[in-house]
C-alpha atoms as a PDB file:
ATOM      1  CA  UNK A   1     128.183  93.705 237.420  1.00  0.00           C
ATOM      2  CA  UNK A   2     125.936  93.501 234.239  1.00  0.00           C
ATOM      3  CA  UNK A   3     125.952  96.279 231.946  1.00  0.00           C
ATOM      4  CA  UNK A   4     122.487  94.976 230.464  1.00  0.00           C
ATOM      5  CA  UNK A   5     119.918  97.462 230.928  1.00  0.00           C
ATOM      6  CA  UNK A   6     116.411  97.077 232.883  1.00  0.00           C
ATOM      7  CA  UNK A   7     114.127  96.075 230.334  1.00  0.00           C
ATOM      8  CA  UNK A   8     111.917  99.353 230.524  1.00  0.00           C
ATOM      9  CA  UNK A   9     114.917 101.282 229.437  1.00  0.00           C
ATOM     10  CA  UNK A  10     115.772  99.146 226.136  1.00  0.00           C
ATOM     11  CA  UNK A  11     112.876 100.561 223.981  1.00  0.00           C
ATOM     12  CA  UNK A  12     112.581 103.896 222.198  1.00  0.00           C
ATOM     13  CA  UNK A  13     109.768 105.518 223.519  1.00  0.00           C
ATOM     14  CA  UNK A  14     107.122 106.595 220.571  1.00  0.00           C
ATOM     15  CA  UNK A  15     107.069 110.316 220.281  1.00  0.00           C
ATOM     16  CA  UNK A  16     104.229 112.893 220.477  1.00  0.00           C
ATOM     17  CA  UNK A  17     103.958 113.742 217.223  1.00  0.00           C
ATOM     18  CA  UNK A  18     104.209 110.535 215.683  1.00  0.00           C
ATOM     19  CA  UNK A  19     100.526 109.455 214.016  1.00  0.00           C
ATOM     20  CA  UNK A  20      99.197 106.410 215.228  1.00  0.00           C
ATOM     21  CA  UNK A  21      95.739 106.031 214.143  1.00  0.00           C
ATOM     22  CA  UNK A  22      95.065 105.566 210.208  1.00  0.00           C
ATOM     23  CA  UNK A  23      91.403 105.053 210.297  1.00  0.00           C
ATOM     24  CA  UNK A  24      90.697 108.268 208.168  1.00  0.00           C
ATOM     25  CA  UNK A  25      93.846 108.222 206.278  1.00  0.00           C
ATOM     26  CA  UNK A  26      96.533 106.576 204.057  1.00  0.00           C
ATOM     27  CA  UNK A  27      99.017 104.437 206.097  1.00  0.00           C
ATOM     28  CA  UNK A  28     102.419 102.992 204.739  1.00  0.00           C
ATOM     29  CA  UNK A  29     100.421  99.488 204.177  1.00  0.00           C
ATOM     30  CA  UNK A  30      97.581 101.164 202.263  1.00  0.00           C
ATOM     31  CA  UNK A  31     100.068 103.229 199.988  1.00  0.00           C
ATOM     32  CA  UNK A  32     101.930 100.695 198.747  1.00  0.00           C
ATOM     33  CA  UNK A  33      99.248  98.043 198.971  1.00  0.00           C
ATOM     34  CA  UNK A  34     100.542  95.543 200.865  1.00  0.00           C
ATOM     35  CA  UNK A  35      97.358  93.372 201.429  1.00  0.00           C
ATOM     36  CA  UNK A  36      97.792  92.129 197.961  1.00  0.00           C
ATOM     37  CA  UNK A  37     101.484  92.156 197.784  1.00  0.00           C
ATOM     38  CA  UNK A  38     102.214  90.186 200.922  1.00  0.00           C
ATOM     39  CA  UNK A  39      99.251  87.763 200.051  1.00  0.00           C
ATOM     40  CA  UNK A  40     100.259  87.133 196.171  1.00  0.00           C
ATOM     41  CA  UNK A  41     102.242  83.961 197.232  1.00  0.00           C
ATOM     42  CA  UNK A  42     100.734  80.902 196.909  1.00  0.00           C
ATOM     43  CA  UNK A  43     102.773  77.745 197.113  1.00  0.00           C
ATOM     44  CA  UNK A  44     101.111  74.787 195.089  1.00  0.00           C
ATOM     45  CA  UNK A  45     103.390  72.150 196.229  1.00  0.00           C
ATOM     46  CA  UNK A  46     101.002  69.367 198.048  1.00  0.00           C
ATOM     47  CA  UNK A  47     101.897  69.030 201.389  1.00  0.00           C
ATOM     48  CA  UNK A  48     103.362  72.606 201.279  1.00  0.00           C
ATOM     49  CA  UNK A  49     107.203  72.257 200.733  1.00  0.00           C
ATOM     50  CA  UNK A  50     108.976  75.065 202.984  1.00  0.00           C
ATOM     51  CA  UNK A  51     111.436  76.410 200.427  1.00  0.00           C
ATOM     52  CA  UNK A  52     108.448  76.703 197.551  1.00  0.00           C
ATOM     53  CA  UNK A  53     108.083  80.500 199.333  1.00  0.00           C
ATOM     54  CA  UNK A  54     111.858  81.193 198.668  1.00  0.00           C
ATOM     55  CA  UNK A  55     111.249  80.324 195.141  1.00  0.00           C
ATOM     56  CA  UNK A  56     108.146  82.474 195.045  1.00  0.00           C
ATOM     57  CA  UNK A  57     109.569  85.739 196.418  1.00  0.00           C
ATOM     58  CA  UNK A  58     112.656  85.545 194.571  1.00  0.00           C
ATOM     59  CA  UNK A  59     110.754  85.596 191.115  1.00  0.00           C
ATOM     60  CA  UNK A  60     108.249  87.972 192.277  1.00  0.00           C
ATOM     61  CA  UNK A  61     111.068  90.570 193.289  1.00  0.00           C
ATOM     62  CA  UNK A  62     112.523  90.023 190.575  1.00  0.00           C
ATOM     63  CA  UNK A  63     109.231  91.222 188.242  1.00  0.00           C
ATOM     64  CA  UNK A  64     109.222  94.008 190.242  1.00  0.00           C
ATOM     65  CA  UNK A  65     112.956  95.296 189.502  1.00  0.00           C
ATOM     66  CA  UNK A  66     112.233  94.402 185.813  1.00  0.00           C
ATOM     67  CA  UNK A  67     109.012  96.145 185.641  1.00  0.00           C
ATOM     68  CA  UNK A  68     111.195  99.367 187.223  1.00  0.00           C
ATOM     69  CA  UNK A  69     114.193  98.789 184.601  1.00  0.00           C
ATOM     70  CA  UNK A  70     111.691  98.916 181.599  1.00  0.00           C
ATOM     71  CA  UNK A  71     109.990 102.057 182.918  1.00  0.00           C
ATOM     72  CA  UNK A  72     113.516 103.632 183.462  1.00  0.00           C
ATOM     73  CA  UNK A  73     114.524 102.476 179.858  1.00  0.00           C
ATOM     74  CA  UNK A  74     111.426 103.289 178.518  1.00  0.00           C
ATOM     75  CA  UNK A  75     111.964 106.739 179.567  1.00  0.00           C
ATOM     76  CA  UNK A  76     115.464 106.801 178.962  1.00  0.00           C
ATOM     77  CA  UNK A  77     114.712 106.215 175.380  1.00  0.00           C
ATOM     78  CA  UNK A  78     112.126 108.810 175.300  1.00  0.00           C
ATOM     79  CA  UNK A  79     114.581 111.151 176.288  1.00  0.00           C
ATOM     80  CA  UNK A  80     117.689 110.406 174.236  1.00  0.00           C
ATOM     81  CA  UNK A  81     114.594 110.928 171.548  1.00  0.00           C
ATOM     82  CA  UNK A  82     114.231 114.811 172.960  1.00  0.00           C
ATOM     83  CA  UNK A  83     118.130 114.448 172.924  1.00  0.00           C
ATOM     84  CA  UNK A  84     118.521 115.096 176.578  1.00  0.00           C
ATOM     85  CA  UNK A  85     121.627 113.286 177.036  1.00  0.00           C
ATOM     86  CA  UNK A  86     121.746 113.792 180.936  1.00  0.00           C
ATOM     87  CA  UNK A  87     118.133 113.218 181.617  1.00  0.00           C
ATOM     88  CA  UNK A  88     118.618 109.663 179.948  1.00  0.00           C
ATOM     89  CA  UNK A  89     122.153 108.966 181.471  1.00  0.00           C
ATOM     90  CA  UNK A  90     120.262 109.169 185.024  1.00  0.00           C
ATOM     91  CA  UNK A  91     118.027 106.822 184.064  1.00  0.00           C
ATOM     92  CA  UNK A  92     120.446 104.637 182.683  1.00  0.00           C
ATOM     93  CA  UNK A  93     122.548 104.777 186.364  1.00  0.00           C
ATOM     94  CA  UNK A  94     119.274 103.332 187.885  1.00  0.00           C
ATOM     95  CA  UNK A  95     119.109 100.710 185.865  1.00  0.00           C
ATOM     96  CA  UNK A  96     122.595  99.793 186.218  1.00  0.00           C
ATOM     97  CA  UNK A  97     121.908  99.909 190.379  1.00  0.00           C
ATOM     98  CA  UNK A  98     118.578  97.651 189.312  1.00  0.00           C
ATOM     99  CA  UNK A  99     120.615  95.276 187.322  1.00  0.00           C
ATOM    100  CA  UNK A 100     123.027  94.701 190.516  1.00  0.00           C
ATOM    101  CA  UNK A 101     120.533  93.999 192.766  1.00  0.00           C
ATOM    102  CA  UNK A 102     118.966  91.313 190.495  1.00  0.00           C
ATOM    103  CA  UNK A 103     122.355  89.526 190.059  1.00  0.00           C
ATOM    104  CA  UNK A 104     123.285  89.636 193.633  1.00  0.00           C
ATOM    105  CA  UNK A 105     119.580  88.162 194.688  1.00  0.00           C
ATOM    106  CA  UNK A 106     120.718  84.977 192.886  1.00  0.00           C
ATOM    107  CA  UNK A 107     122.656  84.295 196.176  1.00  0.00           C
ATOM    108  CA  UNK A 108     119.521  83.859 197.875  1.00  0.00           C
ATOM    109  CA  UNK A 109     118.328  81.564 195.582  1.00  0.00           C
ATOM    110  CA  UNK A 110     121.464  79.756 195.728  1.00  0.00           C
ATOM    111  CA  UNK A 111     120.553  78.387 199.421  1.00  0.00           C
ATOM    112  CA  UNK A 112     118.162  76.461 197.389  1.00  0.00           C
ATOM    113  CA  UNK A 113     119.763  72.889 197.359  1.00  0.00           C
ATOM    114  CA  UNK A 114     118.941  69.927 194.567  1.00  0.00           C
ATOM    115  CA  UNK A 115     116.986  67.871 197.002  1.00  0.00           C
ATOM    116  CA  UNK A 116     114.926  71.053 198.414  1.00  0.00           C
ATOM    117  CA  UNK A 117     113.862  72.116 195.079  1.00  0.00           C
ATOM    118  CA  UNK A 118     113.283  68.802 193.721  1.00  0.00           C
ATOM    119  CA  UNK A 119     110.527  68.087 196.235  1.00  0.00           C
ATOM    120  CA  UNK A 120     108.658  71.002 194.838  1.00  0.00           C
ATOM    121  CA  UNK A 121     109.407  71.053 191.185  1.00  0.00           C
ATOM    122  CA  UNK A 122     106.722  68.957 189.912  1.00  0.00           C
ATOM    123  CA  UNK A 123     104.241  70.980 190.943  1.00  0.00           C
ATOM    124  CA  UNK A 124     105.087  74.190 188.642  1.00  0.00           C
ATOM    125  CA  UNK A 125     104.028  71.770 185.868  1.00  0.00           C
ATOM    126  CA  UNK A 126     105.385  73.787 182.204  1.00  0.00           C
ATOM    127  CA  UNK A 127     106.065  77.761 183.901  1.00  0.00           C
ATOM    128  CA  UNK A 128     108.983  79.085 183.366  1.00  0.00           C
ATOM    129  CA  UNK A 129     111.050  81.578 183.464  1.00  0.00           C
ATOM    130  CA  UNK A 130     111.204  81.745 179.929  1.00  0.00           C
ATOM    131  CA  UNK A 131     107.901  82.873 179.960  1.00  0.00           C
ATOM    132  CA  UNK A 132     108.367  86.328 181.876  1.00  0.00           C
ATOM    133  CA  UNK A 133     107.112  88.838 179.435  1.00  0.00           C
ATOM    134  CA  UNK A 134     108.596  91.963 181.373  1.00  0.00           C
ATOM    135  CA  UNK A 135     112.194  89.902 180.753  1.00  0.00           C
ATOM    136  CA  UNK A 136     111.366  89.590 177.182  1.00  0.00           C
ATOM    137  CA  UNK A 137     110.495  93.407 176.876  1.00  0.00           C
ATOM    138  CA  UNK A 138     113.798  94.614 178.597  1.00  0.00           C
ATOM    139  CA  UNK A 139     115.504  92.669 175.777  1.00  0.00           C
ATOM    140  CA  UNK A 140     113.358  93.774 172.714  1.00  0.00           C
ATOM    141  CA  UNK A 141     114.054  97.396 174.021  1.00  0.00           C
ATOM    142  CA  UNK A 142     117.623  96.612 174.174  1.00  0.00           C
ATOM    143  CA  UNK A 143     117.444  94.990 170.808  1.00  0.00           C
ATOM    144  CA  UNK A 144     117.277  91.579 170.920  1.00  0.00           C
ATOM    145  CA  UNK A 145     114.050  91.255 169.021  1.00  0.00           C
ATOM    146  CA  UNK A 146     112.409  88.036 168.318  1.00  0.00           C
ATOM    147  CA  UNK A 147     108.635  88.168 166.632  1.00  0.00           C
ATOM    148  CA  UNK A 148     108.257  84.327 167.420  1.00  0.00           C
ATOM    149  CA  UNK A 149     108.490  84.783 171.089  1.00  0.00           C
ATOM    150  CA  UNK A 150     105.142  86.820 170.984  1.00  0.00           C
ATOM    151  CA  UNK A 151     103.624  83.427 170.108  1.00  0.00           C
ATOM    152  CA  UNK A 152     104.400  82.234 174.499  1.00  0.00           C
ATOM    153  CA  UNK A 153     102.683  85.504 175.356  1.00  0.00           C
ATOM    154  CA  UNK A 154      99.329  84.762 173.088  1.00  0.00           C
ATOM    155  CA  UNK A 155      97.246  83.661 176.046  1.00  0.00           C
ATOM    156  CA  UNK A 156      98.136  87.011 177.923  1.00  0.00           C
ATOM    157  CA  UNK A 157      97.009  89.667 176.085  1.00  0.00           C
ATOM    158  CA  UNK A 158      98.224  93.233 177.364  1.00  0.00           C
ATOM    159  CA  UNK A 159     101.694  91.407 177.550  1.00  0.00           C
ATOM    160  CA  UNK A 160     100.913  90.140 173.727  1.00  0.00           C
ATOM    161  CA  UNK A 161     100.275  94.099 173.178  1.00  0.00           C
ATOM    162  CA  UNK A 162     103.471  95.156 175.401  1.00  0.00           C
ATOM    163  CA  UNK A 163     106.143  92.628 172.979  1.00  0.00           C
ATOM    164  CA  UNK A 164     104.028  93.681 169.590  1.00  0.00           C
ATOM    165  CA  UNK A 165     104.386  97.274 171.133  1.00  0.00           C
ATOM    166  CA  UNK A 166     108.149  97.186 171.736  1.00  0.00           C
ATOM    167  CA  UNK A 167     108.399  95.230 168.658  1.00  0.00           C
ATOM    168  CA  UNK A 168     107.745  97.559 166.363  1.00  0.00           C
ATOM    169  CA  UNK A 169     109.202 100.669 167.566  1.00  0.00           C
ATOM    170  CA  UNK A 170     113.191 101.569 167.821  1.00  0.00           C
ATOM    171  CA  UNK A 171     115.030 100.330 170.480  1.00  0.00           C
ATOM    172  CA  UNK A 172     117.420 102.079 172.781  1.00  0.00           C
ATOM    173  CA  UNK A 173     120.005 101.952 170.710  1.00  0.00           C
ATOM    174  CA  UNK A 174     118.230 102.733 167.341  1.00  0.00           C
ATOM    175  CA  UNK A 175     117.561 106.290 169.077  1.00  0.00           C
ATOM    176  CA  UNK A 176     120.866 106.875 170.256  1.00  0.00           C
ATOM    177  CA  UNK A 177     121.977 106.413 166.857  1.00  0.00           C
ATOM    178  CA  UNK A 178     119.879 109.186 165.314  1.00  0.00           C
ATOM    179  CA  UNK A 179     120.519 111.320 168.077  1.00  0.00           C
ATOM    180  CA  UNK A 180     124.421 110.936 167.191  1.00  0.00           C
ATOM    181  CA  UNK A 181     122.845 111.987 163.799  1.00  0.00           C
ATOM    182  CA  UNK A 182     121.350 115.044 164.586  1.00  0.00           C
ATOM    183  CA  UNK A 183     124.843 116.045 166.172  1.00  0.00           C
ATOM    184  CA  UNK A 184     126.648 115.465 162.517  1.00  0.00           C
ATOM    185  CA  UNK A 185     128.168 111.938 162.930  1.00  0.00           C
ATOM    186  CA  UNK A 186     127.644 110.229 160.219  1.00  0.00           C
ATOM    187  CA  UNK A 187     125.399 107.072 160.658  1.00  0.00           C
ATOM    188  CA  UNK A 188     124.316 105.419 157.606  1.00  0.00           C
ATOM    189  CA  UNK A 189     121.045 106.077 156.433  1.00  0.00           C
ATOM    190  CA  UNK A 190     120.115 102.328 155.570  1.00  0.00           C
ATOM    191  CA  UNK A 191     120.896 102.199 159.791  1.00  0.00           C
ATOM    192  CA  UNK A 192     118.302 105.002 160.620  1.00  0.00           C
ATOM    193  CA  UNK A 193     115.828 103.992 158.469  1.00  0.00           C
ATOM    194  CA  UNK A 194     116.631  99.579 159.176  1.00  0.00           C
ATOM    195  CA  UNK A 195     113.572  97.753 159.859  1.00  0.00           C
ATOM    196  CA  UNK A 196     113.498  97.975 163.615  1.00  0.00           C
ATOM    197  CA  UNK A 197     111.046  94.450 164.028  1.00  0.00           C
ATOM    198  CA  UNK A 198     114.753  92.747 163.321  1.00  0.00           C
ATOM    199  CA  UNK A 199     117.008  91.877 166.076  1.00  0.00           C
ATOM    200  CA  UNK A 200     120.151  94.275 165.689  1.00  0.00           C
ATOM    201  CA  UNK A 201     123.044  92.802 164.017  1.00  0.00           C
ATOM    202  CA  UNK A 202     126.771  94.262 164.207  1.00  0.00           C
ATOM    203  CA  UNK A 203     127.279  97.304 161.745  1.00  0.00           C
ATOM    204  CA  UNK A 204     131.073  97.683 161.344  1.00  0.00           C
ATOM    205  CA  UNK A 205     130.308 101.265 159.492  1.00  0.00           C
ATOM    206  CA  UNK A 206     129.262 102.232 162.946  1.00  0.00           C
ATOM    207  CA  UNK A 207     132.981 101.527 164.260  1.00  0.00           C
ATOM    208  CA  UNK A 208     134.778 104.655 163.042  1.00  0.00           C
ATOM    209  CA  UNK A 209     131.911 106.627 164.369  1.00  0.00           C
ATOM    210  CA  UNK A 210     132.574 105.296 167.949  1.00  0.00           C
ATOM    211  CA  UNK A 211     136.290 105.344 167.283  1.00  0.00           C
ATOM    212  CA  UNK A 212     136.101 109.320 167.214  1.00  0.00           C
ATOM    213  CA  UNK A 213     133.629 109.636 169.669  1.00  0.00           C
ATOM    214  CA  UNK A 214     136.578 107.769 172.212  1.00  0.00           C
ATOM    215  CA  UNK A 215     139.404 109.182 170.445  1.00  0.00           C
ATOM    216  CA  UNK A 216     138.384 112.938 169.982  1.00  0.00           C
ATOM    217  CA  UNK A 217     139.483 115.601 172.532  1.00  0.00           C
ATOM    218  CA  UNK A 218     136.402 117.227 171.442  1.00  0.00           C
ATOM    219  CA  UNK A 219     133.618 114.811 172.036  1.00  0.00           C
ATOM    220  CA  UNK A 220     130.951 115.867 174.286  1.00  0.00           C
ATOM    221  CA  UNK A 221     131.216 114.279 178.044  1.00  0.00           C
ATOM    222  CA  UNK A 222     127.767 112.930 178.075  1.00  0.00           C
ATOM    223  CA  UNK A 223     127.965 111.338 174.547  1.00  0.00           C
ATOM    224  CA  UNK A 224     130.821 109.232 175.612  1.00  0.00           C
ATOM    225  CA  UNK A 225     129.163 108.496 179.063  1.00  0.00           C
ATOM    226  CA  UNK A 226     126.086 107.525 177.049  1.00  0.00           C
ATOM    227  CA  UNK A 227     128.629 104.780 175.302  1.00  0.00           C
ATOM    228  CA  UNK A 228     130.203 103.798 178.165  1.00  0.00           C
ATOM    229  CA  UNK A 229     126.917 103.540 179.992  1.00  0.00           C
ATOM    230  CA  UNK A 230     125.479 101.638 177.365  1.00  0.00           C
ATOM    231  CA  UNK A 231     128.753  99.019 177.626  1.00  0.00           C
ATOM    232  CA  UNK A 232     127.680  98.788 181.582  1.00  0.00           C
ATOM    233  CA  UNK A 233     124.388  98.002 181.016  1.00  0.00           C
ATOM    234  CA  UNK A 234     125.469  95.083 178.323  1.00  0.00           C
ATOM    235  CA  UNK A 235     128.179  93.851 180.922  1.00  0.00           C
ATOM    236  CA  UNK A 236     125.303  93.650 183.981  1.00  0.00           C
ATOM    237  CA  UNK A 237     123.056  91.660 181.871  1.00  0.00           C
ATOM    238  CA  UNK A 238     125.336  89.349 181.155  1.00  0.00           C
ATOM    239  CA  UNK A 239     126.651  89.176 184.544  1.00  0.00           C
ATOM    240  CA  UNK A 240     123.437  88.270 185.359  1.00  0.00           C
ATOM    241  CA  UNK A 241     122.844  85.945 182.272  1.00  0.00           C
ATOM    242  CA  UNK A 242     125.774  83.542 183.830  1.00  0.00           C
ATOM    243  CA  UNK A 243     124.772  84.425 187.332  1.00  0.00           C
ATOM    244  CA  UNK A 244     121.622  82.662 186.760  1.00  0.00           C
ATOM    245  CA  UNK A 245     122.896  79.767 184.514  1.00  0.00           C
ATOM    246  CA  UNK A 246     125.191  78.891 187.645  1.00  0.00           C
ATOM    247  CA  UNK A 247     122.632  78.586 189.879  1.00  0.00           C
ATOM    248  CA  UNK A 248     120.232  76.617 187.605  1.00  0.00           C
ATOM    249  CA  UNK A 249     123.111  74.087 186.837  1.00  0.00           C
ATOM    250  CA  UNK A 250     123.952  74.235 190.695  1.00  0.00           C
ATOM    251  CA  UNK A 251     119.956  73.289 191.505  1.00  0.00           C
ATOM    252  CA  UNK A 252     119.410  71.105 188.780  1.00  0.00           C
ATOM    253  CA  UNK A 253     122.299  70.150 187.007  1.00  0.00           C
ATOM    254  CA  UNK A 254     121.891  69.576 183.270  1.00  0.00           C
ATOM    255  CA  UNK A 255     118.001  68.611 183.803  1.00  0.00           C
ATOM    256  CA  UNK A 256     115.477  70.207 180.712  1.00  0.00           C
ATOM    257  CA  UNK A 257     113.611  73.169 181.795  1.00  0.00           C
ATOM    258  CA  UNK A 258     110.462  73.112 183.288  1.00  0.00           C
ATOM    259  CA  UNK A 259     108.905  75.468 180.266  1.00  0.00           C
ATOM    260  CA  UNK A 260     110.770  72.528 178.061  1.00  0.00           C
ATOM    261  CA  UNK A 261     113.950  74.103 177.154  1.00  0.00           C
ATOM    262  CA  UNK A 262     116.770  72.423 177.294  1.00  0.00           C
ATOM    263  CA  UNK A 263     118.205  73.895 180.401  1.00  0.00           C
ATOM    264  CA  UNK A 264     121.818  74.770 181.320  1.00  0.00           C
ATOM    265  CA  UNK A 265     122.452  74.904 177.228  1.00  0.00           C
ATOM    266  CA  UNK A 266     120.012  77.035 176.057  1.00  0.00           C
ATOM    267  CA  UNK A 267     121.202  79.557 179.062  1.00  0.00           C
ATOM    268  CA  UNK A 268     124.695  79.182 177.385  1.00  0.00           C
ATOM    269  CA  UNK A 269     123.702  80.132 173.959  1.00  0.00           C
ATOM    270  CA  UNK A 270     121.966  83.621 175.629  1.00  0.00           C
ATOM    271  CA  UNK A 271     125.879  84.303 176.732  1.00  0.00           C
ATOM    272  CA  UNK A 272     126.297  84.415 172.654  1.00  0.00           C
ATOM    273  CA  UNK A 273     123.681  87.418 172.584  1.00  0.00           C
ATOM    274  CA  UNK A 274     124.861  91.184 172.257  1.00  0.00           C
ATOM    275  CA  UNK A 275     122.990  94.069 172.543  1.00  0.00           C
ATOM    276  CA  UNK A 276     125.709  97.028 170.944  1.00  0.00           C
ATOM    277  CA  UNK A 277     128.442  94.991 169.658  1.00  0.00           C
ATOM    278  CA  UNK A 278     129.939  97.905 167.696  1.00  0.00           C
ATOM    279  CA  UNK A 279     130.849  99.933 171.556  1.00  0.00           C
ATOM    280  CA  UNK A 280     132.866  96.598 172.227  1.00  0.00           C
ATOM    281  CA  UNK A 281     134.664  95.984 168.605  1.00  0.00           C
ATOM    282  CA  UNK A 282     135.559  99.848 168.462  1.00  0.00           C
ATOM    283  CA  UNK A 283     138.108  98.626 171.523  1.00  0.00           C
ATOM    284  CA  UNK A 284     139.931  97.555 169.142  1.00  0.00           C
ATOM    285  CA  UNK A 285     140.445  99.814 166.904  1.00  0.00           C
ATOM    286  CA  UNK A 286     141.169 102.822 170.073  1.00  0.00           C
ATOM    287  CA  UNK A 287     144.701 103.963 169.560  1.00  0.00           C
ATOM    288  CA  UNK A 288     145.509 101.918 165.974  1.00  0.00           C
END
């Protein structure tokens, strides 16, 4: 005897309460606009290639998560600023939780195979991702500043203002330095006061500070969460770094970019880039 059930039965009926009619008001569509979000792909391939929308919606969600990780750092900066340490370390778990689900959506791109993508790639003519300005932000605010890469972003002028913006003020780090400060550790002055346009470079005086901030029974919990946070977020983004340069070499091989890098080997040399290099070399110095 079946145990499949009539047809009428295998629905959930719609109950009284529930509103159904959004002529007057704001539906779930209207809220989060979803006219223009669901109708912002626009394959250019000629005739349209099928996978050209995978390739569309995987960028596009990933703008979106990086336009949410720069507000959360953005405001996790603020905060270590106001020095409240727990504020910021919430918005420093999001971002870690944001940085995971950008590495893992690489698997989706993944189903991407040479021949699919090569029937479409000559149509994206020179863009890039190298050219995402909301990627280039996260890593000025995490301290990989570079004032020649405003020079891609010239034609676009509130992201020109966003990288001259970020440019010029302290990073992440540079603020949870002085706020170290203000609790007596002693940071150099020449590190508070460093010309924060410059991409940060290692600062062994910094070591011993992070050495007793490990070390000490009396440290403060969120301080060394802060540290160890900060290590997580480094880790993720360069999880996501190689997660990336996989699937490029996977797709393309060893083929130059399409913004005219050189492809797979300028993706290597970002693995050489480090955002807090003193909270890894004071590992080595723990118990010594």
């Amino acid at each position: 005897m079946s145990n499949q059930k009539p047809q009428s039965e295998n629905q959930r009926d719609i109950e009284e309460g529930v509103r159904t009619d959004f002529r007057n008001t704001m539906s779930y569509g209207s809220y989060l606009d979803l006219d223009r979000v669901l109708s912002a792909q626009h394959p250019v391939s000629v005739p349209e290639h099928h996978d050209e929308m995978l390739f569309i919606i995987q960028h596009q969600t990933s703008e979106l998560w990086l336009k949410l990780m720069l507000h959360e750092l953005v405001e996790a900066r603020r905060l270590l600023g106001e020095d409240d340490i727990g504020k910021a370390l919430k918005c420093l778990a999001r971002v870690k939780h944001i940085q995971k689900t950008l590495t893992e959506q690489w698997s989706v791109l993944a189903t991407l195979t040479p021949r699919e993508y090569a029937q479409f790639r000559g149509f994206l003519g020179s863009s890039s991702g190298f050219q995402s300005f909301q990627y280039r932000a996260v890593e000025f605010i995490l301290g990989n500043k570079h004032e020649g890469m405003l020079k891609v972003h010239e034609a676009d002028p509130k992201a020109h203002e966003l990288l001259a913006k970020l440019l010029h003020e302290p990073g992440l780090y540079d603020v949870f330095l002085a706020a170290l400060a203000r609790r007596g550790y002693e940071i150099p002055e020449e590190i508070l006061s460093r010309d924060v346009t410059k991409p940060w470079t290692f600062q062994e005086a910094l070591v011993p500070v992070f050495k007793e901030i490990y070390e000490s029974e009396d440290t403060q919990w969120s301080l060394y969460q802060a540290c160890e946070d900060l290590v997580d977020v480094e880790d993720n983004f360069q999880a996501w770094r190689y997660r990336h340069l996989r699937v490029v070499q996977r797709t393309i091989g060893f083929k130059r970019g399409t913004g005219g890098s050189s492809g797979v080997d300028f993706l290597k040399r970002a693995l050489d880039l480090t955002f807090f290099p003193e909270l890894f070399a004071v590992r080595t110095e723990i118990g010594n």
